[in-house]
Protein backbone atom coordinates (compact mmCIF):
# COMPACT_ATOMS: atom_id res chain seq x y z
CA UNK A 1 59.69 290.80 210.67
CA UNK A 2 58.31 287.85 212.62
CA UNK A 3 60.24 285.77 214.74
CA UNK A 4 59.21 282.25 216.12
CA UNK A 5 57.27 282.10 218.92
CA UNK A 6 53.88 281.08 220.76
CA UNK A 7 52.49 284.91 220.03
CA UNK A 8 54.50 284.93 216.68
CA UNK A 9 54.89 288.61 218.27
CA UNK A 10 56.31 290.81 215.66
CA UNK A 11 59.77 293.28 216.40
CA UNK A 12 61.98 295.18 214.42
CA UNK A 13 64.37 293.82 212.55
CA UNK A 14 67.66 292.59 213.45
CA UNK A 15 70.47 294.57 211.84
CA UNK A 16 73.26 292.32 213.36
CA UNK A 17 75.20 290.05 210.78
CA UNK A 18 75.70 286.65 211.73
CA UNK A 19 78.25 284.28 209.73
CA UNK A 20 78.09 280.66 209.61
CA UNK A 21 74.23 280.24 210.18
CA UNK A 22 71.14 279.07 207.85
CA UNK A 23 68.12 281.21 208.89
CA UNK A 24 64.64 279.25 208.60
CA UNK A 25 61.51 281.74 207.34
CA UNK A 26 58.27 281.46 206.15
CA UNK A 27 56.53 283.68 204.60
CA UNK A 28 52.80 282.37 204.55
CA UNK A 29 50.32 284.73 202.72
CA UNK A 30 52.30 283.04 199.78
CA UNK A 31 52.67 279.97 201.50
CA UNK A 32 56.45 280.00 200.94
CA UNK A 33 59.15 278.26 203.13
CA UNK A 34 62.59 278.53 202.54
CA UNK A 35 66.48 278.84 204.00
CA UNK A 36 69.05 281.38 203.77
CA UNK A 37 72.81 280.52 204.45
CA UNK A 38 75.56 283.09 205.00
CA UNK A 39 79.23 280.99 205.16
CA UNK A 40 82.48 283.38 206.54
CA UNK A 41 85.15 281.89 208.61
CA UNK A 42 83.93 278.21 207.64
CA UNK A 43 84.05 278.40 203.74
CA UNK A 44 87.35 280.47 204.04
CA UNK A 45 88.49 277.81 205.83
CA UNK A 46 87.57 275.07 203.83
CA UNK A 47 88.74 276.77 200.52
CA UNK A 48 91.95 278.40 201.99
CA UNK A 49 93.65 275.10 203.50
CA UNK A 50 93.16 274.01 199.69
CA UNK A 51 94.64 276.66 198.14
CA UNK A 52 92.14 276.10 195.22
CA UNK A 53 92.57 278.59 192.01
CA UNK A 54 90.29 281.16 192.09
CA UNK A 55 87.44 279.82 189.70
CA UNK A 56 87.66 276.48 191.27
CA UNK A 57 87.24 278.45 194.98
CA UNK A 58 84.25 279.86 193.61
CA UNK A 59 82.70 276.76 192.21
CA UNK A 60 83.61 274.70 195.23
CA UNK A 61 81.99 277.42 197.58
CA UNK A 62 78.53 277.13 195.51
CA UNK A 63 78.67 273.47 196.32
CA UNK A 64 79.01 274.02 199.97
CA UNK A 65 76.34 276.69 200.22
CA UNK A 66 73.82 274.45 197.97
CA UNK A 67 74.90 271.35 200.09
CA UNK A 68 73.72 273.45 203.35
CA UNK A 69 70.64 274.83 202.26
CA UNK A 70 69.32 271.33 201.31
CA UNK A 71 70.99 269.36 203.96
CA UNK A 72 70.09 271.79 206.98
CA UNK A 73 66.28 270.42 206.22
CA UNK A 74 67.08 267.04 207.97
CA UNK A 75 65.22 266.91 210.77
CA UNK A 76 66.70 264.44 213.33
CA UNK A 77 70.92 263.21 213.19
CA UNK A 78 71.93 262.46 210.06
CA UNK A 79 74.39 263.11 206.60
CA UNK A 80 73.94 264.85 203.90
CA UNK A 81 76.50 264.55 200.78
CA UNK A 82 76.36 265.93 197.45
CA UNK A 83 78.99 264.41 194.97
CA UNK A 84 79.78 265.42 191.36
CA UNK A 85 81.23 263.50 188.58
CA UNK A 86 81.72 265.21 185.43
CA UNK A 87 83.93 265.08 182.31
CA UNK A 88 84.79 268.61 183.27
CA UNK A 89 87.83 270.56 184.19
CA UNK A 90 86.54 270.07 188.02
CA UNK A 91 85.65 266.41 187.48
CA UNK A 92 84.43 265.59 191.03
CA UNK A 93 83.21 267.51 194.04
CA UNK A 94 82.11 266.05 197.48
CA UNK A 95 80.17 268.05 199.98
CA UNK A 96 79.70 266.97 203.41
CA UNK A 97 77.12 267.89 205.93
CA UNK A 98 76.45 266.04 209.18
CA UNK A 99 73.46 267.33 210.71
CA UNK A 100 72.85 269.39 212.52
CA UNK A 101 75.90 272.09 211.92
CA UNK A 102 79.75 269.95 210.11
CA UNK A 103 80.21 270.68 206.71
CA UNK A 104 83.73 269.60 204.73
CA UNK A 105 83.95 270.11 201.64
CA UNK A 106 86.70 269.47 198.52
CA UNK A 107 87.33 269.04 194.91
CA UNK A 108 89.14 267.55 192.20
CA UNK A 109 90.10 269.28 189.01
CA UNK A 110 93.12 269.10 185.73
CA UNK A 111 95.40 271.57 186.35
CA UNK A 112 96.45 271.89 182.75
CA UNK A 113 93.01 271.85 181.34
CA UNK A 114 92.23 274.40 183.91
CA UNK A 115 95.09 276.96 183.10
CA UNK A 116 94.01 276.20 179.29
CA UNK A 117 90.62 277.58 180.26
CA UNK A 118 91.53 280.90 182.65
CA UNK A 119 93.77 281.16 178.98
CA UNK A 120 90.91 281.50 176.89
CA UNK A 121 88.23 282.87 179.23
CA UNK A 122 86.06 280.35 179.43
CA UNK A 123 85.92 279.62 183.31
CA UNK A 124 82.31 279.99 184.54
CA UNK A 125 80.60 277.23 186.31
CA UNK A 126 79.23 275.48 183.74
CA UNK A 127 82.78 275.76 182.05
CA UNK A 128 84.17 274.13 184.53
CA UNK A 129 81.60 271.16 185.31
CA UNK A 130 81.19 270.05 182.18
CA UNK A 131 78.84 267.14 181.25
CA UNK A 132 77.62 264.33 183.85
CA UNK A 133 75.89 263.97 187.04
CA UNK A 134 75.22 265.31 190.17
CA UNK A 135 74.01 263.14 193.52
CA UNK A 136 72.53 264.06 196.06
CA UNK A 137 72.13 261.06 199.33
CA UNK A 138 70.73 261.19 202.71
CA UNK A 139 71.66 259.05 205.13
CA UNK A 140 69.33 259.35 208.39
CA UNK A 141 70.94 256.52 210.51
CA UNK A 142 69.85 253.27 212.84
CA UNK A 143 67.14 251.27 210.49
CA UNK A 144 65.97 254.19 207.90
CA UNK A 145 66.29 253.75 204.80
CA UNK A 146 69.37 255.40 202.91
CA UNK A 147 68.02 257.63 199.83
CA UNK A 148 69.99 259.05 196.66
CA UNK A 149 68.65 261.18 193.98
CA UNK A 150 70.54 261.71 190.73
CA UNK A 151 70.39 264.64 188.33
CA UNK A 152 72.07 265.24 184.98
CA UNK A 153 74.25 268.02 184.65
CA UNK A 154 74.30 268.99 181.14
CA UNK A 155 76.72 272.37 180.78
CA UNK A 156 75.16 274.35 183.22
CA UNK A 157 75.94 275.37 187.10
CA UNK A 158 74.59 274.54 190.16
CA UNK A 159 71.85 276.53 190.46
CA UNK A 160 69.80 275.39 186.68
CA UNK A 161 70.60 271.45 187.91
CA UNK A 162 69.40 272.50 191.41
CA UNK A 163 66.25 274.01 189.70
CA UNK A 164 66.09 270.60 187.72
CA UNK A 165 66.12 268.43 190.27
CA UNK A 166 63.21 269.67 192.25
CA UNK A 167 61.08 269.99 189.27
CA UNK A 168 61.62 266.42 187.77
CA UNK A 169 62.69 264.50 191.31
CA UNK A 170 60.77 266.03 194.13
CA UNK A 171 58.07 267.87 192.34
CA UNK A 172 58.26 271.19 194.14
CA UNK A 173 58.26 274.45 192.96
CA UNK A 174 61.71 275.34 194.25
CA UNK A 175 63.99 279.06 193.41
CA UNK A 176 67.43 278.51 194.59
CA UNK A 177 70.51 281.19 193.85
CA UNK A 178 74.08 281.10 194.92
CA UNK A 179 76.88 283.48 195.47
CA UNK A 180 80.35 283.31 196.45
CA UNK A 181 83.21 286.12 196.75
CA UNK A 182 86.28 286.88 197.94
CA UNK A 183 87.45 289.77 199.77
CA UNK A 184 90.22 290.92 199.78
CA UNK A 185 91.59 293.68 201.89
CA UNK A 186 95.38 295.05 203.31
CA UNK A 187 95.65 292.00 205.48
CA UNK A 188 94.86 289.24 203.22
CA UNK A 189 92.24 287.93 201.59
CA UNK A 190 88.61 285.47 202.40
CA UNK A 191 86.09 283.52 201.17
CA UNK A 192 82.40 284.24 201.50
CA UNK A 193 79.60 282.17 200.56
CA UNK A 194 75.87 282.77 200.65
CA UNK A 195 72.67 281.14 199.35
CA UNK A 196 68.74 281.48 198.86
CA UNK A 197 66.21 279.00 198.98
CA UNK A 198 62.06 279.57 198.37
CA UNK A 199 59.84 276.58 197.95
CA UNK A 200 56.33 276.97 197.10
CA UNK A 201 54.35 274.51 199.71
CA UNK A 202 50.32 275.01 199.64
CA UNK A 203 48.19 272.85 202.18
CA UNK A 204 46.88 271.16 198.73
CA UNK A 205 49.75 269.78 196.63
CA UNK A 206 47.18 270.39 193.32
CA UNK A 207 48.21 274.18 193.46
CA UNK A 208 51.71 273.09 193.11
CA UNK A 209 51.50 272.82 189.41
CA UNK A 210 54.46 274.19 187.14
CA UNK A 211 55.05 274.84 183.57
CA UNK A 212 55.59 272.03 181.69
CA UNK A 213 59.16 271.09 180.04
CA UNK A 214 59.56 271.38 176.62
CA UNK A 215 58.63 268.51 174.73
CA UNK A 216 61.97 267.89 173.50
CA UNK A 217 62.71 265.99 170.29
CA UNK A 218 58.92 264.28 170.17
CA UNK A 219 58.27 263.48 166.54
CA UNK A 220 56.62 265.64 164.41
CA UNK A 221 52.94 266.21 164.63
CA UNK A 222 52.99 265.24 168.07
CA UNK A 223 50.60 267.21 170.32
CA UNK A 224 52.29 269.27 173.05
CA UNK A 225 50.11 268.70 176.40
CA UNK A 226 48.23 271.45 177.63
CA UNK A 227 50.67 274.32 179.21
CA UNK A 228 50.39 273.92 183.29
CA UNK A 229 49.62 277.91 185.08
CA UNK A 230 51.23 278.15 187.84
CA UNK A 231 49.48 279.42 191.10
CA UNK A 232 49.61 283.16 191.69
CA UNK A 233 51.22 282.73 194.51
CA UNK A 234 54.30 281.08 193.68
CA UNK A 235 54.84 283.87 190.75
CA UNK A 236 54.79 286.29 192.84
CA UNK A 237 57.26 284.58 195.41
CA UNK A 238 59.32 283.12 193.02
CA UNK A 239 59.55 287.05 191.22
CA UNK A 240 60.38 288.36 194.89
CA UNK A 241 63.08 285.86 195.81
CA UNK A 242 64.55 286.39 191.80
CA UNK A 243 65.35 290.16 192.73
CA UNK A 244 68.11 288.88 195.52
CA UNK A 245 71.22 290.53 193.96
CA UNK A 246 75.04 288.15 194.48
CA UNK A 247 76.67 291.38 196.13
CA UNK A 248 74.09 290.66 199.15
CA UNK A 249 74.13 286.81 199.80
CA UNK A 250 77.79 287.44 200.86
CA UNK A 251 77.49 291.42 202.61
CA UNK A 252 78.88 291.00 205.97
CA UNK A 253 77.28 294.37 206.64
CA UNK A 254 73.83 292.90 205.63
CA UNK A 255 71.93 290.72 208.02
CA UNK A 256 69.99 287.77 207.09
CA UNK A 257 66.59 289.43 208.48
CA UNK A 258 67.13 292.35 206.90
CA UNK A 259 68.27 291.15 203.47
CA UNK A 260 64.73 288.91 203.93
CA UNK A 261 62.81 291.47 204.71
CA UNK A 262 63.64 293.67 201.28
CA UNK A 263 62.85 290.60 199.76
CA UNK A 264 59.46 290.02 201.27
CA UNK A 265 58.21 292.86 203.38
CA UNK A 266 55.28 293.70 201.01
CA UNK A 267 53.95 290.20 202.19
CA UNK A 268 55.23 289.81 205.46
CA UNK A 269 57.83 287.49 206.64
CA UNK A 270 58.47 285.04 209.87
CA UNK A 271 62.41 283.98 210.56
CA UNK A 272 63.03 280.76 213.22
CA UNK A 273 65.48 279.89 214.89
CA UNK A 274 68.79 279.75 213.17
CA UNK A 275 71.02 277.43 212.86
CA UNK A 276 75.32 277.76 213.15
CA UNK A 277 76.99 275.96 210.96
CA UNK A 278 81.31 274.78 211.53
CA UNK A 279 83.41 272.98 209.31
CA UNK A 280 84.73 269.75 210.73
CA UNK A 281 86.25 266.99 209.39
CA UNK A 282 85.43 263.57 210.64
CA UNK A 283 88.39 261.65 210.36
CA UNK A 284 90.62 261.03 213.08
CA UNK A 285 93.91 258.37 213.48
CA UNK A 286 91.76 255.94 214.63
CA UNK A 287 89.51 255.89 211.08
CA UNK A 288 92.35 256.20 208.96
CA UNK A 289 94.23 253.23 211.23
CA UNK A 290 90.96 251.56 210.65
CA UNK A 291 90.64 251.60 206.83
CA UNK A 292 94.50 250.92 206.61
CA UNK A 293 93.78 247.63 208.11
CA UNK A 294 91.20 246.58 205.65
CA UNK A 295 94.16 246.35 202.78
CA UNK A 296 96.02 243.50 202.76
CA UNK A 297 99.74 243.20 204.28
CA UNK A 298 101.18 242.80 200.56
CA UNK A 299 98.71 246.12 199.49
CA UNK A 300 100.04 248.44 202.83
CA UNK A 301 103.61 247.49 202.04
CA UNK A 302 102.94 249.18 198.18
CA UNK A 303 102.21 252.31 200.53
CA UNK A 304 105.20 252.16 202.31
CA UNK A 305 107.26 255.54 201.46
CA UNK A 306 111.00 256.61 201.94
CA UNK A 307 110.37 257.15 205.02
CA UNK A 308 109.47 253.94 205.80
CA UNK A 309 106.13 254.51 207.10
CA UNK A 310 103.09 254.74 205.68
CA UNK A 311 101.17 258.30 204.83
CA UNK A 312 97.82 259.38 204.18
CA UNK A 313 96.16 262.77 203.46
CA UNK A 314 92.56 263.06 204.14
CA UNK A 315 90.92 264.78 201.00
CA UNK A 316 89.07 267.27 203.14
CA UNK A 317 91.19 268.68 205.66
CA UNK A 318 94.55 268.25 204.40
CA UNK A 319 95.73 266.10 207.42
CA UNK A 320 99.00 264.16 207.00
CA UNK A 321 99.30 261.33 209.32
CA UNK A 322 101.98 258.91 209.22
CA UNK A 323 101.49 255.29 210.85
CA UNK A 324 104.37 252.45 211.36
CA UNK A 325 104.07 249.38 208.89
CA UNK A 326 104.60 247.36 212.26
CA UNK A 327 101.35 248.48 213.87
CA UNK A 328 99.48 246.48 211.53
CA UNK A 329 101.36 243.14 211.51
């Protein structure tokens, strides 16, 4: 194991567990650079205050752990969200991350249609998503420009549209595999997310050639281009990374190094500098007040409750604030 550093001196590797983090490594005899997160006390957190069903837990905590290994890549201040909308039983789910380390997280799904589902067995994540789209958008801040991509999601789970996206969006051989589980011991249960990232990036972008998709529906007689190879290298990476096993993205007795280095010992691997990670919400009275005062007086007396005052959740934390009608007038 290599750590970061002038010398890149190597040491042994680190058997102590670290939750809430995304480790950096590189491993570059295959000129592979990737991300591993391991989510504890922030996921549980996140999913817990929900109180989310079990299979919508699960799917929500493969959003946050996707939504950190691609967000944690932004290099200077800025937000990361990935947003679903789907004709599925979970028809929408928003992922947070503000760079460097605040991730929120939450989702929307039918109740009905869900116990319908847990009824018949059918509750995997593709189950559950359904047909649509998912979006990812980065917005760096001050004058840069704000950039979205979109991919279909077409019955399948994170991990396939992940796969997707890279190949057809950004062009880079990318393996990407999620895991989420909950323990549950004498005192209660948690949450536990983890995730693994490998992209293949050569110094010359012509090695980064993958197989082509299949044609499709193309009329008949139409000639199928010539099948792309892809570089040795990225086989053999992508074969390494594929033998991660769920059980050890979420092992709080495995450490990050050492779950890397099973993976890629044979070729050597370097780890940076890692990176904590906390879930924080960023609303606050003074947003909420904010937004309320946007609606006209006629709209915020509609919101007006028994009370008489007017209350709003926020969708991520679960915070209940109540304001006075009168301190808008």
């Amino acid at each position: 194991m290599q750590p970061a550093s002038e010398t890149r001196a190597s040491r042994p590797v680190s058997d102590r567990g670290h939750d809430d983090t995304v480790l950096p490594f590189a491993v570059a005899p295959l000129d592979l650079r990737g991300r591993l997160v391991r989510l504890g006390p922030a996921i549980d957190h996140i999913l817990s205050r929900h109180d989310y069903p079990s299979a919508v837990a699960r799917l929500a905590g493969e959003a946050a752990a996707l939504t950190v290994l691609l967000g944690s890549s932004l290099k200077i201040d800025g937000r990361f969200q990935m947003q679903t909308r789907t004709d599925g039983i979970v028809d929408m789910i928003v992922v947070d991350f503000d760079a460097p380390d605040r991730l929120r997280a939450f989702a929307r799904f039918d109740a009905a249609r869900l116990n319908e589902a847990i009824a018949q067995g059918g509750t995997s994540a593709a189950d559950l998503l359904g047909h649509g789209h998912l979006a990812f958008t980065i917005e760096r801040g001050g004058d840069l420009a704000r950039y979205q991509g979109v991919v279909s999601l077409e019955g399948e789970g994170f991990e396939e549209a992940a796969h997707r996206y890279f190949r057809q969006s950004e062009q880079i051989p990318t393996f990407v595999r999620l895991a989420v589980a909950e323990s549950v011991t004498g005192s209660g249960s948690s949450w536990r997310a983890g995730g693994l990232l490998v992209q293949f990036l050569p110094e010359g972008p012509e090695r980064q050639r993958q197989a082509d998709l299949h044609p499709g529906d193309a009329p008949e007689g139409t000639a199928a281009s010539a099948v792309a190879v892809e570089d040795d290298a990225w086989t053999e990476g992508k074969a390494l990374a594929a033998t991660v096993e769920d059980h050890e993205l979420v092992d709080p007795t495995l450490s990050g190094e050492r779950l890397l280095y099973r993976l890629f010992h044979e070729r050597g691997v370097r780890v940076f500098q890692s990176q904590p990670i906390q879930d924080v919400c960023r609303c606050s009275t003074e947003r909420v007040a904010s937004m309320l005062r946007q609606f006209t007086p006629q709209e915020r007396a509609e919101m007006v409750g028994d009370n008489g005052k007017i209350g709003v959740t926020c969708e991520f934390c679960s915070t209940h604030r109540e304001f006075e009608p009168s301190e808008f007038d």
